[in-house]
N, C-alpha and C. Protein backbone atom coordinates (compact mmCIF):
# COMPACT_ATOMS: atom_id res chain seq x y z
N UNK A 1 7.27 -9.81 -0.54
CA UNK A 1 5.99 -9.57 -1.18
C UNK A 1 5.47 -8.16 -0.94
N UNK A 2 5.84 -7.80 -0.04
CA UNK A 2 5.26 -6.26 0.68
C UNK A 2 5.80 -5.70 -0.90
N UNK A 3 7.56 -5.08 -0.51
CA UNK A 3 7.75 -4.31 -1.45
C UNK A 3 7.30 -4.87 -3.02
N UNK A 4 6.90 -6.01 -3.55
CA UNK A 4 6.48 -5.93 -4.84
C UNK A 4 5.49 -5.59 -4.96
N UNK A 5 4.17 -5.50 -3.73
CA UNK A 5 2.87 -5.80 -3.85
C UNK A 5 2.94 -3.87 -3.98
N UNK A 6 3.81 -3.20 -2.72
CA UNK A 6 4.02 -1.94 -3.04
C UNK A 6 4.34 -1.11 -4.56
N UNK A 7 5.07 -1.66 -5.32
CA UNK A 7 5.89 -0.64 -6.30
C UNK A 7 5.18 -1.67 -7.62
N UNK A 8 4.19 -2.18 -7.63
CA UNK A 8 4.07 -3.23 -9.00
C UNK A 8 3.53 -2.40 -9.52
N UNK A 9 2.76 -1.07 -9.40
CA UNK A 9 2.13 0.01 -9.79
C UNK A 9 2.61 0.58 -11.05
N UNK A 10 3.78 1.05 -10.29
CA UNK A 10 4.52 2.30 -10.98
C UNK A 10 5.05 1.82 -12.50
N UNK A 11 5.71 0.57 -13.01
CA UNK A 11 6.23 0.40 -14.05
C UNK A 11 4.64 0.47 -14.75
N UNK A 12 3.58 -0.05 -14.01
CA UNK A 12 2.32 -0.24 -15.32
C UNK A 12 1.42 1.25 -15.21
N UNK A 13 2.19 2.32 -14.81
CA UNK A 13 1.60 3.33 -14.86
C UNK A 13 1.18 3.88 -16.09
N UNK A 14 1.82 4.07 -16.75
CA UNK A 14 0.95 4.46 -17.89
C UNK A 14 -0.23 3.63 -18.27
N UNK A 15 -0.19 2.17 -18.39
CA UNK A 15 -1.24 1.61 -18.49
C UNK A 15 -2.69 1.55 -17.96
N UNK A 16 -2.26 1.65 -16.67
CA UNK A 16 -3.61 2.60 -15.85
C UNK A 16 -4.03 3.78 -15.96
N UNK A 17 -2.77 4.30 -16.33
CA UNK A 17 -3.52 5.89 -16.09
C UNK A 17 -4.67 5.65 -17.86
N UNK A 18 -3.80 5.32 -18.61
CA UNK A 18 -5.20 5.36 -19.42
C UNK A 18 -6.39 4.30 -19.50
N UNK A 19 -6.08 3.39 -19.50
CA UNK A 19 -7.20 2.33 -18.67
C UNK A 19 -8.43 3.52 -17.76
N UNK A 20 -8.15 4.13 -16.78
CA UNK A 20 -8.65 4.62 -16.29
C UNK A 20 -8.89 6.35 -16.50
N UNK A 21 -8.50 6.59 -17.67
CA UNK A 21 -8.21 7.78 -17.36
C UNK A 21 -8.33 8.74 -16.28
N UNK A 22 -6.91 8.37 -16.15
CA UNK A 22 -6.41 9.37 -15.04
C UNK A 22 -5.48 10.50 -15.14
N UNK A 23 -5.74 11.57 -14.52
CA UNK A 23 -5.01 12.74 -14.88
C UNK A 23 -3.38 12.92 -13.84
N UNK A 24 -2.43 13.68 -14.50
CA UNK A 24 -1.63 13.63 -13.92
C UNK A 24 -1.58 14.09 -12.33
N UNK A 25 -2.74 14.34 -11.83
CA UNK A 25 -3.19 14.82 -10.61
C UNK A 25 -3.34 13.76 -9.83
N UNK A 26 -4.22 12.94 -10.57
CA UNK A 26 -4.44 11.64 -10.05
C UNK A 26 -3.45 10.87 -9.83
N UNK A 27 -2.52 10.77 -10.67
CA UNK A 27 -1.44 9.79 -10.44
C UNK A 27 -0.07 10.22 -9.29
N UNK A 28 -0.44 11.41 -9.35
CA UNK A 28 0.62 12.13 -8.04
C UNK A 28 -0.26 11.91 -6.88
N UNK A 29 -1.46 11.89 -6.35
CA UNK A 29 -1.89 11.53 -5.59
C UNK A 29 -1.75 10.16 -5.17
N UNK A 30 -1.90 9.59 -6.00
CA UNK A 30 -1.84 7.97 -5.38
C UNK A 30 -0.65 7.74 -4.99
N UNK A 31 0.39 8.33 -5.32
CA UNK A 31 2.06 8.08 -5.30
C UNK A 31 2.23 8.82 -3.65
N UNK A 32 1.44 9.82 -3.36
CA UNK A 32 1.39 10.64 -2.27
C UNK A 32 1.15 9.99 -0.93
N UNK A 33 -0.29 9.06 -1.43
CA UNK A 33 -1.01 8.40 -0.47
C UNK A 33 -0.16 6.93 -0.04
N UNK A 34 0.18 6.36 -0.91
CA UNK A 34 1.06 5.42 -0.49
C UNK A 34 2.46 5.36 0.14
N UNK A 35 2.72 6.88 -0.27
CA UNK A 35 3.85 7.17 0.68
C UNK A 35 3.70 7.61 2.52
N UNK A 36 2.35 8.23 2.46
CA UNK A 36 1.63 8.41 3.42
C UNK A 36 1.48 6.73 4.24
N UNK A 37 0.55 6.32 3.69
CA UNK A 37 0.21 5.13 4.12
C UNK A 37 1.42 4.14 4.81
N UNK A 38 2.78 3.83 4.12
CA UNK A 38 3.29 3.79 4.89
C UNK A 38 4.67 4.25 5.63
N UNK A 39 4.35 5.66 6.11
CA UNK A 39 4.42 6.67 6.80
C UNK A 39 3.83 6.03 8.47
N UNK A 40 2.27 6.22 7.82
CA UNK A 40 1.56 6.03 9.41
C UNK A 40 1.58 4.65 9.68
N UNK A 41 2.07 3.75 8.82
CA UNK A 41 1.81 2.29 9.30
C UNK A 41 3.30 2.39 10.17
N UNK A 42 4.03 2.45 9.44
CA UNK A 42 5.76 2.95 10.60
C UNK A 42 5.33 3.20 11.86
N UNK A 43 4.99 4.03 12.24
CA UNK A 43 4.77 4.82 13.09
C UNK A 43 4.15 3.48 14.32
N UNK A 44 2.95 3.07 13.68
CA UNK A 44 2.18 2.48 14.61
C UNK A 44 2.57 0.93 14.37
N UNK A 45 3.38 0.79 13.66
CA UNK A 45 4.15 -0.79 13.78
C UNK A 45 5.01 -1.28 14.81
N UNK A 46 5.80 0.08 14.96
CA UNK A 46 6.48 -0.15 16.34
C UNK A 46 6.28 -0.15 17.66
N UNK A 47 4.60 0.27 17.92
CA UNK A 47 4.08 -0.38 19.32
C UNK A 47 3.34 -1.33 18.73
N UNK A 48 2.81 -1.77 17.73
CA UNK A 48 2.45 -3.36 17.58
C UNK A 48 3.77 -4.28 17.80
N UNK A 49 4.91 -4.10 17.20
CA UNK A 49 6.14 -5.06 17.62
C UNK A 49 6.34 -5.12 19.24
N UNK A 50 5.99 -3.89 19.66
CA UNK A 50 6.26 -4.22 21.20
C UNK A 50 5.59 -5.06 21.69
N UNK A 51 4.12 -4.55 21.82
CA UNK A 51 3.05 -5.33 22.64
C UNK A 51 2.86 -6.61 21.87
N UNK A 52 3.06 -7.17 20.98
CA UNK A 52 2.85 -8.50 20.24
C UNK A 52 3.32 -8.99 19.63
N UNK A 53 4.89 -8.26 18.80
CA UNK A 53 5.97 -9.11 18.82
C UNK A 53 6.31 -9.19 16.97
N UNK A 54 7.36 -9.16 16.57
CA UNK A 54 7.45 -9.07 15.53
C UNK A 54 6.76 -10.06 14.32
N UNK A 55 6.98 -11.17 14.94
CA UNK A 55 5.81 -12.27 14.06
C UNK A 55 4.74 -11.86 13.90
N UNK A 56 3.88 -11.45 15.03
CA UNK A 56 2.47 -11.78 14.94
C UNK A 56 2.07 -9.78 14.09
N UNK A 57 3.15 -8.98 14.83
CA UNK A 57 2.76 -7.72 13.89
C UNK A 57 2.88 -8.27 12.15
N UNK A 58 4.20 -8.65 12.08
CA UNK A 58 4.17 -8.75 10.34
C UNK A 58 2.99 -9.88 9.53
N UNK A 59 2.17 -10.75 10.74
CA UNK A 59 1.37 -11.23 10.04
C UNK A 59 0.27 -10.75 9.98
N UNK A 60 0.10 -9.68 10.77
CA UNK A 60 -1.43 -9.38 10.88
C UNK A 60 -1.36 -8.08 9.76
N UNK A 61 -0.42 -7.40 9.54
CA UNK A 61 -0.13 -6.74 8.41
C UNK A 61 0.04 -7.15 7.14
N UNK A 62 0.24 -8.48 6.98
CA UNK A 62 0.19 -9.10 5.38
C UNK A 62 -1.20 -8.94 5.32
N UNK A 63 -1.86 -10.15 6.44
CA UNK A 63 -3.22 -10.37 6.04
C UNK A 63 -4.10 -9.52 5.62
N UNK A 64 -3.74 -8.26 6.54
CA UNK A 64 -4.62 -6.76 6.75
C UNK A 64 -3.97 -6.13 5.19
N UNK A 65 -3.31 -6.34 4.82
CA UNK A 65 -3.24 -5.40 3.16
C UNK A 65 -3.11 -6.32 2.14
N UNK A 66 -3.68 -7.68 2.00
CA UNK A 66 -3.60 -8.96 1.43
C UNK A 66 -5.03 -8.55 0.41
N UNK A 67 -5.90 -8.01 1.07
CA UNK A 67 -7.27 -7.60 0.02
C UNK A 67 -7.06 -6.08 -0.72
N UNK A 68 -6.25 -5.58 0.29
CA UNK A 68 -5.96 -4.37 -0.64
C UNK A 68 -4.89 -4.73 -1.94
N UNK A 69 -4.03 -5.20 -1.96
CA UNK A 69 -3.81 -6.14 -3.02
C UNK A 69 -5.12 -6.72 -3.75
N UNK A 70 -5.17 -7.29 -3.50
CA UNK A 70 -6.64 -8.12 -4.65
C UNK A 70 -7.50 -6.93 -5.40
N UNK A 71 -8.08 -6.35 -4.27
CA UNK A 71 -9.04 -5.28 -4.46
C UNK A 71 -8.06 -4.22 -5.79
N UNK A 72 -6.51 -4.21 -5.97
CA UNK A 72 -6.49 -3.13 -7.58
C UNK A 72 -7.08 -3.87 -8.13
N UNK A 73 -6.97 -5.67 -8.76
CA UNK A 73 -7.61 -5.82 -9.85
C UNK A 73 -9.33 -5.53 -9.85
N UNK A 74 -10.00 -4.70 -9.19
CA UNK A 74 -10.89 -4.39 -9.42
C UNK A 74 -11.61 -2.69 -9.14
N UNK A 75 -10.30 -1.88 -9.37
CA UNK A 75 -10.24 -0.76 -8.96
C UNK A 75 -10.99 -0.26 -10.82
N UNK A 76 -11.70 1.07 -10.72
CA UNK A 76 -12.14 1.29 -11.79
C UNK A 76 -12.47 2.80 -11.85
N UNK A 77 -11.94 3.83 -10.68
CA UNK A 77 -12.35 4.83 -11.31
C UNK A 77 -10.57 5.12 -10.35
N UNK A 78 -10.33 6.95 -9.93
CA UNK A 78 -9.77 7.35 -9.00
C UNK A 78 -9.55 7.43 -7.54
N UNK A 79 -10.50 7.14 -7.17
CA UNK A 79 -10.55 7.43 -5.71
C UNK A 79 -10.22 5.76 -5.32
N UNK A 80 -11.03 4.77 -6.06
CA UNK A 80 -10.42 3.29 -5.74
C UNK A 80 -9.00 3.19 -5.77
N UNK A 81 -8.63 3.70 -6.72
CA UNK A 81 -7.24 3.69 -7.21
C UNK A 81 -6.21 4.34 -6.30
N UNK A 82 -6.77 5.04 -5.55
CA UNK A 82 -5.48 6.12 -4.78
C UNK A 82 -5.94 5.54 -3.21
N UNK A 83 -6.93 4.67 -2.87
CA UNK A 83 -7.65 4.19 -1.62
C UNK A 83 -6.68 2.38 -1.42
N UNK A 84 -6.40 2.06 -2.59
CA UNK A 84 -5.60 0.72 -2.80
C UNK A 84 -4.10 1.34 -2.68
N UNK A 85 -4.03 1.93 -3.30
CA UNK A 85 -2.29 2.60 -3.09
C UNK A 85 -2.35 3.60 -1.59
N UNK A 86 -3.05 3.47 -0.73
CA UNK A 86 -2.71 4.30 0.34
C UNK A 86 -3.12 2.72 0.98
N UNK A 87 -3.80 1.66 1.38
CA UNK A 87 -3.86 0.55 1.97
C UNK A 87 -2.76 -0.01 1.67
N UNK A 88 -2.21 -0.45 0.23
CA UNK A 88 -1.23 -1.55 -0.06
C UNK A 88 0.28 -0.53 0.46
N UNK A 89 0.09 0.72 0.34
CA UNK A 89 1.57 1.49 1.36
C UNK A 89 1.76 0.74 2.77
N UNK A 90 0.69 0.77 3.18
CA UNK A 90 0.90 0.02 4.67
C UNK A 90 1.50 -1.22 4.67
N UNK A 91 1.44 -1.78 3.46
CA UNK A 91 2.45 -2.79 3.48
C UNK A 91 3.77 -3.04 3.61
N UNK A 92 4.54 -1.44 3.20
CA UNK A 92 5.69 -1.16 3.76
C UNK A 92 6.24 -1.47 5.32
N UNK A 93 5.32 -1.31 6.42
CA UNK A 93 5.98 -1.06 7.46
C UNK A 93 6.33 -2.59 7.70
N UNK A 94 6.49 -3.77 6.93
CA UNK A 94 6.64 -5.13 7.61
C UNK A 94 8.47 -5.17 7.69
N UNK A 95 9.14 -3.68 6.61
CA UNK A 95 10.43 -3.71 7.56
C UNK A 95 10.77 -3.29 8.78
N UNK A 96 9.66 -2.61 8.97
CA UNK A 96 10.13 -2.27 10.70
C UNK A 96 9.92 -4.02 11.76
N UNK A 97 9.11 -4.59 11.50
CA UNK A 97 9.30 -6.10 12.32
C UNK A 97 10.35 -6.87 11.70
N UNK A 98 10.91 -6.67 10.44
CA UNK A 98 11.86 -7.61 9.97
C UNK A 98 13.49 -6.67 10.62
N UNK A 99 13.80 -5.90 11.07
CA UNK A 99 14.68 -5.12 11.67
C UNK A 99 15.23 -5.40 13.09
């Protein structure tokens, strides 16, 4: 679910970007931020696996980007839009506990 909840974006990109009009600035940003996002979730996943263990990290990371999911269907300008794609990135790091 991570990686779909991650990349479900990109095929409906054009659709958002005009939905929202968004400029090609905008849409490299959000692509930026979610790569970012999980970047730093990596990073800090692997002392959550230590101190608490791969289960309880990958669940507290669904739950914790489970509204950032919800929250696109109600994204409506840019900054929502690139603030959901830098939260739902963090959904990436649940391969570092599945490893």
């Amino acid at each position: 679910t991570a990686f779909i909840s991650t990349f479900a974006a990109v095929p409906l990109m054009p659709i958002i970007r005009d939905n929202l009009n968004l400029t090609g600035a905008d849409v490299n940003n959000a692509g930026i931020a979610a790569v970012t996002g999980t970047i730093l979730s990596r990073v800090g996943m692997g002392s959550v696996c230590d101190v608490y263990g791969p289960r309880y990290g990958h669940a507290f990371l669904m739950l914790g980007t489970a509204p950032a999911v919800f929250c696109m269907a109600l994204v409506n300008d840019a900054t929502s839009f690139l603030l959901c794609r830098l939260f739902i990135g963090f959904s990436l790091a649940t391969f570092v506990a599945t490893q």
